[in-house]
PDB file of N, CA and C in Angstrom:
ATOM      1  N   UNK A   1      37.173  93.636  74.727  1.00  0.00           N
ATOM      2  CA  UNK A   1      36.232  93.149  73.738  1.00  0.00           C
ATOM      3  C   UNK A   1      34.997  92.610  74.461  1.00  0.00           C
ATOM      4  N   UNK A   2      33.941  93.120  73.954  1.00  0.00           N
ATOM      5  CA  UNK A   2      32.834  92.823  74.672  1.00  0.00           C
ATOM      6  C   UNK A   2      32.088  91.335  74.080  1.00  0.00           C
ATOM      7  N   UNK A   3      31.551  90.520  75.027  1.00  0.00           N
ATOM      8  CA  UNK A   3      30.542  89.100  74.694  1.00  0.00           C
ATOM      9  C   UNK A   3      29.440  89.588  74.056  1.00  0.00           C
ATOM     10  N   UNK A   4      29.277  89.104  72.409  1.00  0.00           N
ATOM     11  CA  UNK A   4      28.293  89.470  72.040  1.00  0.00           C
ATOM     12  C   UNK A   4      27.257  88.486  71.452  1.00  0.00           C
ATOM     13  N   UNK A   5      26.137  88.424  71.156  1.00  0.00           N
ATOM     14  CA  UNK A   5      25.726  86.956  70.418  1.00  0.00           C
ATOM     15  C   UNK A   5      26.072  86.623  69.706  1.00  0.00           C
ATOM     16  N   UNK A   6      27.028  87.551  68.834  1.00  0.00           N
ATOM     17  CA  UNK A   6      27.265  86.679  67.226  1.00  0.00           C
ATOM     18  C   UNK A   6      28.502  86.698  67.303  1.00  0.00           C
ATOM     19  N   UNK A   7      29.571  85.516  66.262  1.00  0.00           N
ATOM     20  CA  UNK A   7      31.011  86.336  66.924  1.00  0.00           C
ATOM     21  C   UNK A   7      31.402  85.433  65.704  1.00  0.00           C
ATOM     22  N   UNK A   8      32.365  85.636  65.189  1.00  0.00           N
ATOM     23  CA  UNK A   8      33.079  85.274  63.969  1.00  0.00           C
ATOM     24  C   UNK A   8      35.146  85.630  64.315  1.00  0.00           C
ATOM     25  N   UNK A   9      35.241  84.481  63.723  1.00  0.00           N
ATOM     26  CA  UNK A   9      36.927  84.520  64.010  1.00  0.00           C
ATOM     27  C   UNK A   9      37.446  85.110  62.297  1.00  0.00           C
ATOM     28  N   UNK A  10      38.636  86.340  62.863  1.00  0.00           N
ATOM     29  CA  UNK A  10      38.933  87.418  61.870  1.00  0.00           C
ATOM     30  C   UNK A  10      39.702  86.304  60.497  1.00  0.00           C
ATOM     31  N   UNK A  11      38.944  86.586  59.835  1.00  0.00           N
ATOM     32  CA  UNK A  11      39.271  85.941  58.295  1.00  0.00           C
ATOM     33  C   UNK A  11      38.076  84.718  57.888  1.00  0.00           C
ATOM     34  N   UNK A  12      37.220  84.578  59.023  1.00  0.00           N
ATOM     35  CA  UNK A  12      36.717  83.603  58.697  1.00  0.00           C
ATOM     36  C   UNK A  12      35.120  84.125  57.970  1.00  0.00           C
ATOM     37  N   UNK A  13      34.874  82.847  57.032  1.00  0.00           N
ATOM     38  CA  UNK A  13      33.451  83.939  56.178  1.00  0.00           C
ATOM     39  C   UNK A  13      32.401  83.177  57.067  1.00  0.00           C
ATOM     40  N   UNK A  14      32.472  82.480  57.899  1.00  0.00           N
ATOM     41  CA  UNK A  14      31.145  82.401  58.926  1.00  0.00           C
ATOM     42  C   UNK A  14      30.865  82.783  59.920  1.00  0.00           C
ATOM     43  N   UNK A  15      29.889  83.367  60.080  1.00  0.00           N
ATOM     44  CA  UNK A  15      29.517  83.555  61.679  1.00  0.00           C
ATOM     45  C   UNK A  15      28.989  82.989  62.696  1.00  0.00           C
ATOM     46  N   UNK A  16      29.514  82.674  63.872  1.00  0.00           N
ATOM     47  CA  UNK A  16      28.282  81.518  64.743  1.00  0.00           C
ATOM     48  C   UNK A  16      27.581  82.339  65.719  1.00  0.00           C
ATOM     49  N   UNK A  17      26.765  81.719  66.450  1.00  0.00           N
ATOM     50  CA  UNK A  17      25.700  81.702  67.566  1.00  0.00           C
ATOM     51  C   UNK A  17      25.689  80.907  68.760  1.00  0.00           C
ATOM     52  N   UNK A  18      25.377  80.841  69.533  1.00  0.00           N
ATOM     53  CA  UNK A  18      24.911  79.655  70.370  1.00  0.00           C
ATOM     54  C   UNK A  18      23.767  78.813  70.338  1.00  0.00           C
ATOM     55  N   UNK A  19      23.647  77.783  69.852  1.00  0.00           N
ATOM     56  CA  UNK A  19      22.802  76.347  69.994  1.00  0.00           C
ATOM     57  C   UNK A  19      21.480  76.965  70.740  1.00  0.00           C
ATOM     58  N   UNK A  20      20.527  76.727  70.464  1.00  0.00           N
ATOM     59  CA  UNK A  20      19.364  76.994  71.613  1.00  0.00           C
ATOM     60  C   UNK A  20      19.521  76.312  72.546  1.00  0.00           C
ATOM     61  N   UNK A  21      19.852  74.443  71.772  1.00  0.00           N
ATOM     62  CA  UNK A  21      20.095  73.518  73.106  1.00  0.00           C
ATOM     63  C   UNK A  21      20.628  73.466  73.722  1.00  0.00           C
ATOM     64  N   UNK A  22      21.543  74.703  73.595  1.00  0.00           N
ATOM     65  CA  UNK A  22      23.408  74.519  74.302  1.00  0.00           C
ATOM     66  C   UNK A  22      23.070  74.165  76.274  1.00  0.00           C
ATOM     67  N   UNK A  23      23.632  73.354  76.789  1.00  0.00           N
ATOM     68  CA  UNK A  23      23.338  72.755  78.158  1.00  0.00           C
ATOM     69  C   UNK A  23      24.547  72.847  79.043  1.00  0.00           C
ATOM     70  N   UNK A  24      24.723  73.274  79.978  1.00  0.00           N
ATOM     71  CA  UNK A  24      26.009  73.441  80.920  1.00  0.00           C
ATOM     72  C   UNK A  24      26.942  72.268  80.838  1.00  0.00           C
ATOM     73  N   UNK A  25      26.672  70.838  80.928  1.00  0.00           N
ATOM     74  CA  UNK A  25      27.311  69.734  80.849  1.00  0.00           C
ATOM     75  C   UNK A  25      27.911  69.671  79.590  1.00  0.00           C
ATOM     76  N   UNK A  26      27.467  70.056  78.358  1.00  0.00           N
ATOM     77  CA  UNK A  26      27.636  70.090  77.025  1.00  0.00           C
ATOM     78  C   UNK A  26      29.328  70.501  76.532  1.00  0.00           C
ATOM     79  N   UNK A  27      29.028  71.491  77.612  1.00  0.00           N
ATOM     80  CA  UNK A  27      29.948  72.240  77.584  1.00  0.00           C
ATOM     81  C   UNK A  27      31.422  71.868  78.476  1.00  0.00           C
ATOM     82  N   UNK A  28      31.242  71.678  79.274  1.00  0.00           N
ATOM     83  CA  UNK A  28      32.075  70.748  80.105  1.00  0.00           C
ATOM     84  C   UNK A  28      32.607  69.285  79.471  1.00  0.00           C
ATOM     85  N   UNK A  29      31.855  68.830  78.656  1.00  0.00           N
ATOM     86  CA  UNK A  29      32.031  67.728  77.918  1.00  0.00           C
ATOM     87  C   UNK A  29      33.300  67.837  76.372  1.00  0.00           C
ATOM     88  N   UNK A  30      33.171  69.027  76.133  1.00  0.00           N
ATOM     89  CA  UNK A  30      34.334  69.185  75.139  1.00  0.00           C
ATOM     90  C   UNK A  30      35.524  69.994  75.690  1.00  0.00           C
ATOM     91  N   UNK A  31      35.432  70.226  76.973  1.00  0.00           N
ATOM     92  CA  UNK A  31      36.557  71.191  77.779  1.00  0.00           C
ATOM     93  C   UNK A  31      36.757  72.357  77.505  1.00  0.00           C
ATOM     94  N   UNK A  32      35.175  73.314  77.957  1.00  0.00           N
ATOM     95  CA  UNK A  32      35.094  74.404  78.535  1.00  0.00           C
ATOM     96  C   UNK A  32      35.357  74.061  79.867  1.00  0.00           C
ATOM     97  N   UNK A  33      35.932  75.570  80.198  1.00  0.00           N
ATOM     98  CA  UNK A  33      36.516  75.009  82.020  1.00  0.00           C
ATOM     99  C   UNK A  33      35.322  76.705  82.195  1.00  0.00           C
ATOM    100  N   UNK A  34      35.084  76.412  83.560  1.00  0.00           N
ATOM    101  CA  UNK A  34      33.703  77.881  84.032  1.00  0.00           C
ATOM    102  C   UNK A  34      35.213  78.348  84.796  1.00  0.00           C
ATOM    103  N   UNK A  35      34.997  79.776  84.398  1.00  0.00           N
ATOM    104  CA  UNK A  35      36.037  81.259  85.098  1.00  0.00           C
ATOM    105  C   UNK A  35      35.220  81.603  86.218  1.00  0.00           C
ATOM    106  N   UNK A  36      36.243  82.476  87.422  1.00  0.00           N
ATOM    107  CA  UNK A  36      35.929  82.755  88.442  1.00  0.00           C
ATOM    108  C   UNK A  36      34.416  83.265  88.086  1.00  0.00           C
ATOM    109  N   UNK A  37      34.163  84.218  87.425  1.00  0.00           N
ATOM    110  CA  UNK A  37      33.464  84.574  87.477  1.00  0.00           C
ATOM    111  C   UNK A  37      32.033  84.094  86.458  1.00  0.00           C
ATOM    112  N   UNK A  38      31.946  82.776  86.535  1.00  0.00           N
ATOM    113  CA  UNK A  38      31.039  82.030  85.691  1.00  0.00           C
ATOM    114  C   UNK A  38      31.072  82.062  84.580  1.00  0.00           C
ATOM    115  N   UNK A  39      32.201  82.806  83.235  1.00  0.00           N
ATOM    116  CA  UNK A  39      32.062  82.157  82.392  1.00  0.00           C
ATOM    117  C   UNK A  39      32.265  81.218  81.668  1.00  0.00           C
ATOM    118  N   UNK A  40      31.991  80.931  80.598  1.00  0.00           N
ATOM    119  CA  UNK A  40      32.643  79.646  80.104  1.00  0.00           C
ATOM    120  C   UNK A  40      34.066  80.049  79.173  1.00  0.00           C
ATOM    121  N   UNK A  41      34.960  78.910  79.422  1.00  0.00           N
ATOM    122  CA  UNK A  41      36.242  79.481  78.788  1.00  0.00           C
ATOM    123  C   UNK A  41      36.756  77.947  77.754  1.00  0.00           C
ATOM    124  N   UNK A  42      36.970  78.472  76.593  1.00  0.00           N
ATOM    125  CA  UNK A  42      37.288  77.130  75.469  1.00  0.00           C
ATOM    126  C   UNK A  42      38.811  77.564  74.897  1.00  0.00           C
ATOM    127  N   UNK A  43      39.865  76.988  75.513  1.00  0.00           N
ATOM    128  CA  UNK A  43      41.358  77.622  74.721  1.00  0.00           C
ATOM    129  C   UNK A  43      42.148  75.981  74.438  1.00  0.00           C
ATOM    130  N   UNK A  44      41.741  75.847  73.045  1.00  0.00           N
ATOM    131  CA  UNK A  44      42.650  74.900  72.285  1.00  0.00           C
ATOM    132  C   UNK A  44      43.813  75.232  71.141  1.00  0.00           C
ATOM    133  N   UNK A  45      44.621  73.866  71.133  1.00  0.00           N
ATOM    134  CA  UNK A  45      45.890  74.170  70.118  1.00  0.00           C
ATOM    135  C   UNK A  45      45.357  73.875  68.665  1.00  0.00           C
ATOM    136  N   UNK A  46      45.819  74.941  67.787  1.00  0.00           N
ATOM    137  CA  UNK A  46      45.433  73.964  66.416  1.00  0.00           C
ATOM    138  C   UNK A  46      46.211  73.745  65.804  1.00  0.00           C
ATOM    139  N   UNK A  47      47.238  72.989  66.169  1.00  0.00           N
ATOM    140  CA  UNK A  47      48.330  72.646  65.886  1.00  0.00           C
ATOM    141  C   UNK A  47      47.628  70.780  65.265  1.00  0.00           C
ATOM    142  N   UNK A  48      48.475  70.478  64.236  1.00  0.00           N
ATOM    143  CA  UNK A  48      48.221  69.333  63.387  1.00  0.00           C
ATOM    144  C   UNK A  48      49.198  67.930  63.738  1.00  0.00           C
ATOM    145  N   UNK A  49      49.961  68.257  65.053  1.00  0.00           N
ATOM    146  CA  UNK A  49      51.404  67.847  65.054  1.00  0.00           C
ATOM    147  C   UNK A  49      50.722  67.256  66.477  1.00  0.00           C
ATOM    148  N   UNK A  50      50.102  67.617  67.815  1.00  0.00           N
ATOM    149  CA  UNK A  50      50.083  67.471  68.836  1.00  0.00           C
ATOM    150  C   UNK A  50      49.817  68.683  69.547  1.00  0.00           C
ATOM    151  N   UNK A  51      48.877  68.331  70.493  1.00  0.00           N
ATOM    152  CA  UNK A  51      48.167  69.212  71.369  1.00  0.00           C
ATOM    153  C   UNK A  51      49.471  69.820  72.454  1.00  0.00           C
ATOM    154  N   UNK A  52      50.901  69.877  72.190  1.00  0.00           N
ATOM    155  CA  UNK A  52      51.624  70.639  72.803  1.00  0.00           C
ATOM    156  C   UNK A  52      52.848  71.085  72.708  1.00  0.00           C
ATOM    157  N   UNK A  53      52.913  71.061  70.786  1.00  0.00           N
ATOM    158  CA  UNK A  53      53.814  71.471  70.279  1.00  0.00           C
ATOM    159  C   UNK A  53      53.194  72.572  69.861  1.00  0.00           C
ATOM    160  N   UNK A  54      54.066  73.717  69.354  1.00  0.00           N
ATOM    161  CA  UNK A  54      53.266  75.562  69.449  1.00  0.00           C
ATOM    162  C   UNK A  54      52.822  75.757  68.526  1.00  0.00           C
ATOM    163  N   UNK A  55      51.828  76.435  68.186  1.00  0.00           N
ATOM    164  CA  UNK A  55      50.876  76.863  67.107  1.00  0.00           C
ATOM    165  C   UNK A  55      50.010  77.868  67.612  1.00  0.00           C
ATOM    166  N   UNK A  56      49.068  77.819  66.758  1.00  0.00           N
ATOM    167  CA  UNK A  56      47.576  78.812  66.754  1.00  0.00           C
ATOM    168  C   UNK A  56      46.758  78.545  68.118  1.00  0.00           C
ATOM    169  N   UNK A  57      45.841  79.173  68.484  1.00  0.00           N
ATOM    170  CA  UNK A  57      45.482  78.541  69.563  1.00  0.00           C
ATOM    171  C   UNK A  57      43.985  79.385  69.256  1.00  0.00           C
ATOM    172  N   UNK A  58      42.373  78.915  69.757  1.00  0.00           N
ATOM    173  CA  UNK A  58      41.036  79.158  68.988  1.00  0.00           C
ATOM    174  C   UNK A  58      40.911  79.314  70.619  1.00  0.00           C
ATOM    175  N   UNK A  59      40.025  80.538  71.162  1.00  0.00           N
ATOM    176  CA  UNK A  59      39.782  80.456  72.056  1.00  0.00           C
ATOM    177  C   UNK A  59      38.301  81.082  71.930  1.00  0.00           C
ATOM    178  N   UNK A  60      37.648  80.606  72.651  1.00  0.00           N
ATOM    179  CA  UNK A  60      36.120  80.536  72.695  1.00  0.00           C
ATOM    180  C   UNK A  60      35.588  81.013  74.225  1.00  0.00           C
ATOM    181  N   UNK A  61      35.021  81.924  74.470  1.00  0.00           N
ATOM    182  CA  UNK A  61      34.468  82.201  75.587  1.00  0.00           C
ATOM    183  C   UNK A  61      32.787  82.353  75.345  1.00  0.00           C
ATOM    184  N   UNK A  62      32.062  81.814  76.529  1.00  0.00           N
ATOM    185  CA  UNK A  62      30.769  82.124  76.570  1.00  0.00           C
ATOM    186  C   UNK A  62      30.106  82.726  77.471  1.00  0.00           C
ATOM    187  N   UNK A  63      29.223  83.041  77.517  1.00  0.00           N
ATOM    188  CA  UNK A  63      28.806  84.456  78.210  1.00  0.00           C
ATOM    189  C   UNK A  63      27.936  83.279  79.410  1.00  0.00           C
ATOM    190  N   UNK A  64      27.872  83.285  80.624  1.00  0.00           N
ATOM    191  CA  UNK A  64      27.435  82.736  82.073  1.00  0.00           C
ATOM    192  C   UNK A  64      26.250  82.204  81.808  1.00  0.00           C
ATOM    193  N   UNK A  65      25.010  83.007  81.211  1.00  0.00           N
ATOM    194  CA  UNK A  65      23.955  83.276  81.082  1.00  0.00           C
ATOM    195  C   UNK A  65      23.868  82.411  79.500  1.00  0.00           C
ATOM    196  N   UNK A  66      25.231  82.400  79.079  1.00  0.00           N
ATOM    197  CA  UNK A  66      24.982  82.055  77.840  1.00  0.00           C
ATOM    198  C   UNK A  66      24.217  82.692  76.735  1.00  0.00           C
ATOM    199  N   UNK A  67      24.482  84.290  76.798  1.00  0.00           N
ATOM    200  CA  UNK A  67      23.569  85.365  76.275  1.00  0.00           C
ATOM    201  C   UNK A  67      24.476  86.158  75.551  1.00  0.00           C
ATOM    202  N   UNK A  68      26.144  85.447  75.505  1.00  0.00           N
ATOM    203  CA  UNK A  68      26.765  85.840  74.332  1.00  0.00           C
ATOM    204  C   UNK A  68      27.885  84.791  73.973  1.00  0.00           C
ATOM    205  N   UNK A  69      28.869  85.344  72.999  1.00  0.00           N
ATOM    206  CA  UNK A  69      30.184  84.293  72.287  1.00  0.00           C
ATOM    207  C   UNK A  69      31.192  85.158  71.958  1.00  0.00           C
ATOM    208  N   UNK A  70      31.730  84.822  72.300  1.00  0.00           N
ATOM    209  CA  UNK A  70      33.467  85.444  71.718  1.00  0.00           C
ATOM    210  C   UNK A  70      34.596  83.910  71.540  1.00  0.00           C
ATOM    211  N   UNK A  71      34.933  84.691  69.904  1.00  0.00           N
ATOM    212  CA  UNK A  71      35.638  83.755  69.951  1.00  0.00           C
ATOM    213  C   UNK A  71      37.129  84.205  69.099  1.00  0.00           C
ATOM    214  N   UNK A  72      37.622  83.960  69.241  1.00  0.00           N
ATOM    215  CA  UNK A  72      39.411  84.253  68.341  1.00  0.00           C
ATOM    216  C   UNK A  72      40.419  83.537  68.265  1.00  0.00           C
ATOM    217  N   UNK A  73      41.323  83.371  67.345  1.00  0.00           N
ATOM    218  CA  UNK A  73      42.206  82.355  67.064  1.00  0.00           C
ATOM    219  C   UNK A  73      43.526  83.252  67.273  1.00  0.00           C
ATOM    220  N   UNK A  74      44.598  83.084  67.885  1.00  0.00           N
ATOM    221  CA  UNK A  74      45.615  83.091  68.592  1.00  0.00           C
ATOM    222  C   UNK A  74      46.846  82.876  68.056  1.00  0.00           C
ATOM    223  N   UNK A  75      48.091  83.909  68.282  1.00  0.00           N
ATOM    224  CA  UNK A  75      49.181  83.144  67.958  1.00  0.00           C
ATOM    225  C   UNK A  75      49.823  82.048  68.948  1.00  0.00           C
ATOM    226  N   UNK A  76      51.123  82.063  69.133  1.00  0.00           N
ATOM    227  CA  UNK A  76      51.564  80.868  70.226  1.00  0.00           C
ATOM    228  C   UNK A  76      51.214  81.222  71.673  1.00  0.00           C
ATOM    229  N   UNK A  77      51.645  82.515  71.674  1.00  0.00           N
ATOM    230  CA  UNK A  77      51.368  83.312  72.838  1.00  0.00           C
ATOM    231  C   UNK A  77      50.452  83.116  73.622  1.00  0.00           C
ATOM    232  N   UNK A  78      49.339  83.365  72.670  1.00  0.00           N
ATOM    233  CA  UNK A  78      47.815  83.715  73.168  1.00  0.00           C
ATOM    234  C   UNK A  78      47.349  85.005  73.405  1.00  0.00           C
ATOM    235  N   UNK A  79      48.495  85.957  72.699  1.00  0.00           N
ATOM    236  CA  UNK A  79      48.058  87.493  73.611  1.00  0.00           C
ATOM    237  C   UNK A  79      47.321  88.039  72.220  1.00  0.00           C
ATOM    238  N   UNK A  80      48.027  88.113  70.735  1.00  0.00           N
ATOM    239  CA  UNK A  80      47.786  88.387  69.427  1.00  0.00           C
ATOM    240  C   UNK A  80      46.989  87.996  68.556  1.00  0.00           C
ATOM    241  N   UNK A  81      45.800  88.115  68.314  1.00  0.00           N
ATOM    242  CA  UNK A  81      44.709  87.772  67.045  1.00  0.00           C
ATOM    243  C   UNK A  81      45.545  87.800  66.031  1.00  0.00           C
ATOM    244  N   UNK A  82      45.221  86.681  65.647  1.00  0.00           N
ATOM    245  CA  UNK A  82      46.019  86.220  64.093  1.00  0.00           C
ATOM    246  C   UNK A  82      44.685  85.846  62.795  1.00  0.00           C
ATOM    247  N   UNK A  83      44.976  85.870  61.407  1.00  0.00           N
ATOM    248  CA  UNK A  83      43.908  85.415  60.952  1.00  0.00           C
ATOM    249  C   UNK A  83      44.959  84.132  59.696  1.00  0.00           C
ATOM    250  N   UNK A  84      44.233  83.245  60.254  1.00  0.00           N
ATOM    251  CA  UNK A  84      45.026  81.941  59.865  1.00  0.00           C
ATOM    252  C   UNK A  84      44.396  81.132  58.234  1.00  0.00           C
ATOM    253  N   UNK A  85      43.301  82.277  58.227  1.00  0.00           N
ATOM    254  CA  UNK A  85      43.004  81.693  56.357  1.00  0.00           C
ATOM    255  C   UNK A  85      43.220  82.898  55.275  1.00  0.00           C
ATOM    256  N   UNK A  86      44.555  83.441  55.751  1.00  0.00           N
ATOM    257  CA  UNK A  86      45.435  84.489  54.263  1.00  0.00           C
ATOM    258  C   UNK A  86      46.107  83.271  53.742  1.00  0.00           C
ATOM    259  N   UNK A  87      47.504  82.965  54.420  1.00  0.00           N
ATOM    260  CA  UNK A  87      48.226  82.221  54.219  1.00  0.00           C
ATOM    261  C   UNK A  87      48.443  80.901  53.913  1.00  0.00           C
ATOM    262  N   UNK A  88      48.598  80.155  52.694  1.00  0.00           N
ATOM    263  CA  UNK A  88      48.685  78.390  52.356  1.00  0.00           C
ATOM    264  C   UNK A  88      49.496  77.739  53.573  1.00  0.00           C
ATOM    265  N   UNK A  89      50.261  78.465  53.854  1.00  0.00           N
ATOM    266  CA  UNK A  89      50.938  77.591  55.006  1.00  0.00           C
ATOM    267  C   UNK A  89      50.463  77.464  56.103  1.00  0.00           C
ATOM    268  N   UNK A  90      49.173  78.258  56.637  1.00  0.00           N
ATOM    269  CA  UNK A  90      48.315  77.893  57.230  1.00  0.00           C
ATOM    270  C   UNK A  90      47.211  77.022  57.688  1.00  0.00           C
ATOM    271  N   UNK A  91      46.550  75.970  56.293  1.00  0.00           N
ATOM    272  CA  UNK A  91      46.082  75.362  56.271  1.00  0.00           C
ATOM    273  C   UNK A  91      45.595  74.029  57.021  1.00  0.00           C
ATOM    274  N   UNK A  92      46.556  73.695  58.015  1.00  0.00           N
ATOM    275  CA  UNK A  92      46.724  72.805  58.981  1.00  0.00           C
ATOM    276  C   UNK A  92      45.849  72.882  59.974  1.00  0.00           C
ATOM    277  N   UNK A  93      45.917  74.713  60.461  1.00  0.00           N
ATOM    278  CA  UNK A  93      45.327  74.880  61.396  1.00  0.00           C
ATOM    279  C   UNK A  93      44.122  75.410  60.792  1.00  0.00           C
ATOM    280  N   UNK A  94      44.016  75.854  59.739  1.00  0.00           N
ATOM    281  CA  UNK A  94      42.396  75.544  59.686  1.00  0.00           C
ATOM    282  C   UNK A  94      41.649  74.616  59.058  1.00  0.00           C
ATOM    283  N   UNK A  95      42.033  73.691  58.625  1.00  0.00           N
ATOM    284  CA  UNK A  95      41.278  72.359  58.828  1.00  0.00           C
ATOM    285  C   UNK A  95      41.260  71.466  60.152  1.00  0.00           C
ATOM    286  N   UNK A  96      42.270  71.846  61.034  1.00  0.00           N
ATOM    287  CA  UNK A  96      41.896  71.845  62.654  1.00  0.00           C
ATOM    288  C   UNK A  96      40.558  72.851  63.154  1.00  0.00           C
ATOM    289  N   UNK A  97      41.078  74.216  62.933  1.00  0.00           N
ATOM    290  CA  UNK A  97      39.873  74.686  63.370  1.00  0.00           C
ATOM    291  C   UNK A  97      38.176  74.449  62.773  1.00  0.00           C
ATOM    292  N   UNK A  98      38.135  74.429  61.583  1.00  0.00           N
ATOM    293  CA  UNK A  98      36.971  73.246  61.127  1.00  0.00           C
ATOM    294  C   UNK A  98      36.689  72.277  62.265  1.00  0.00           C
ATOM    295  N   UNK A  99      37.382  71.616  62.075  1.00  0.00           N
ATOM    296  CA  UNK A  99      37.038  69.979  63.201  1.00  0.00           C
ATOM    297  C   UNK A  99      36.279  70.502  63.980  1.00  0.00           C
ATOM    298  N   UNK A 100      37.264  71.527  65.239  1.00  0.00           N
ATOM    299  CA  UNK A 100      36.533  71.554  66.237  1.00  0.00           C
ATOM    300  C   UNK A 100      35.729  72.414  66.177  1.00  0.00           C
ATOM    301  N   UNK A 101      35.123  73.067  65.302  1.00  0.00           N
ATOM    302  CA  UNK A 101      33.596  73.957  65.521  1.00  0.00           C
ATOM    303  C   UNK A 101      32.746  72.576  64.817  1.00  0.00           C
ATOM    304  N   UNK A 102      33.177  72.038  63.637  1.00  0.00           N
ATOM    305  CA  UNK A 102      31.996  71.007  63.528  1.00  0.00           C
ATOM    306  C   UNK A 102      31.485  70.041  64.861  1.00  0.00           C
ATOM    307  N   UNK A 103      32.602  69.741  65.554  1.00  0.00           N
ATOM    308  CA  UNK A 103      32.606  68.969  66.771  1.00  0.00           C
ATOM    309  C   UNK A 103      31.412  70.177  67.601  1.00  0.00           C
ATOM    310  N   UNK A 104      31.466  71.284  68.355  1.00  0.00           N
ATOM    311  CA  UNK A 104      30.165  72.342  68.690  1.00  0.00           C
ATOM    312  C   UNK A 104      29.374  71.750  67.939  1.00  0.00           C
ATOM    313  N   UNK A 105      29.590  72.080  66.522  1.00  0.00           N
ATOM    314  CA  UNK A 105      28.064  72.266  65.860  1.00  0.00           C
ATOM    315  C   UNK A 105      26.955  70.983  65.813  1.00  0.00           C
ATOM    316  N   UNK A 106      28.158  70.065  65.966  1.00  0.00           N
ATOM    317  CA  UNK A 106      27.608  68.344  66.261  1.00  0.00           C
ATOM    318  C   UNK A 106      26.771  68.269  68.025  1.00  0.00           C
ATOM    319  N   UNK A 107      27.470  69.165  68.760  1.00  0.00           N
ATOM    320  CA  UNK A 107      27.188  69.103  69.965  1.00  0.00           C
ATOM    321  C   UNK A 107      25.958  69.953  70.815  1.00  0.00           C
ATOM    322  N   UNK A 108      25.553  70.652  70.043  1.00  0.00           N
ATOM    323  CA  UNK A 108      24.354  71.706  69.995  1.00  0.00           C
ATOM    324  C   UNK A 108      25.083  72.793  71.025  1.00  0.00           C
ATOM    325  N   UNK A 109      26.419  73.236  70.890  1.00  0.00           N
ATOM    326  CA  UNK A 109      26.826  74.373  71.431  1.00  0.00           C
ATOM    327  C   UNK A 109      27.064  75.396  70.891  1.00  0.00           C
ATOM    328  N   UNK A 110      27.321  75.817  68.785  1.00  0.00           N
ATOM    329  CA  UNK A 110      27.652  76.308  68.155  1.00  0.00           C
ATOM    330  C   UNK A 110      26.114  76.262  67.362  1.00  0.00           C
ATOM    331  N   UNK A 111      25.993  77.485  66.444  1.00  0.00           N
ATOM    332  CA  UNK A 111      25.145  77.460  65.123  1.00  0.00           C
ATOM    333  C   UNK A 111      25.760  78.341  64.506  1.00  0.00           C
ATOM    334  N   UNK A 112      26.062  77.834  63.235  1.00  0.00           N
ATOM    335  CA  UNK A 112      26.025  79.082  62.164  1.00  0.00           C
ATOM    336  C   UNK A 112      25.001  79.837  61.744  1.00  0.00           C
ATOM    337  N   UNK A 113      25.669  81.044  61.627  1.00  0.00           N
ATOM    338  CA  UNK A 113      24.494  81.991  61.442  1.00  0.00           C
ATOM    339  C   UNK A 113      24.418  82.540  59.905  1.00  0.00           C
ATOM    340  N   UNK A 114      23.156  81.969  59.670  1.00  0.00           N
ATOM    341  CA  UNK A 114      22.663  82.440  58.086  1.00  0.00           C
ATOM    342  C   UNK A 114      23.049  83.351  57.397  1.00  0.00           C
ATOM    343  N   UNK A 115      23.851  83.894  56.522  1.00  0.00           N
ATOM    344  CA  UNK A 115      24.065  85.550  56.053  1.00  0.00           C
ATOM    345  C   UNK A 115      23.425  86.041  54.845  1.00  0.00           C
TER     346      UNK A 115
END
């Protein structure tokens, strides 16, 4: 899957962007960790219970240059794209996943993109 500027997680009706302001520290500050090869890497639980009991998992990558976004939500694994707003029994984890893109969008690392 290629880093592209716009990137939307499967089921979800928004699309984001990257922040103009988005700043290397910014990013480091909500625990992106930088990959060998400079990019930025964001893999959290959205689990409602504790950050290490098993659930969904939102993983966010950014492009070095910061000239793209990928992002996808996860089963326990981490290997399987799941889409976590079919199902009511889902709901946990996406009012988790809410949080933490409002938390980006608070942080000038995320923008939604207009449709």
């Amino acid at each position: 899957m290629a880093i592209k500027p716009i990137a939307k997680v499967t089921g979800d009706s928004v699309s984001y962007k990257l922040a103009k302001e988005i700043k290397r520290y910014a990013l480091m500050d909500v625990g992106f960790q930088e990959t060998r090869n400079g990019n930025f890497q964001f893999d959290r639980s959205l689990s409602t219970e504790g950050p290490y009991s098993p659930s969904f998992r939102l993983k966010i990558t950014i492009a070095k240059d910061f000239s793209g976004l990928q992002m996808t939500v996860t089963d326990v694994s981490g290997l399987r794209s799941v889409n976590i707003f079919q199902k009511q029994e889902t709901q946990g984890a996406v009012e988790q996943y809410h949080f933490i893109i409002d938390n980006l969008i608070q942080r000038d690392i995320l923008a939604a993109v207009e449709q």
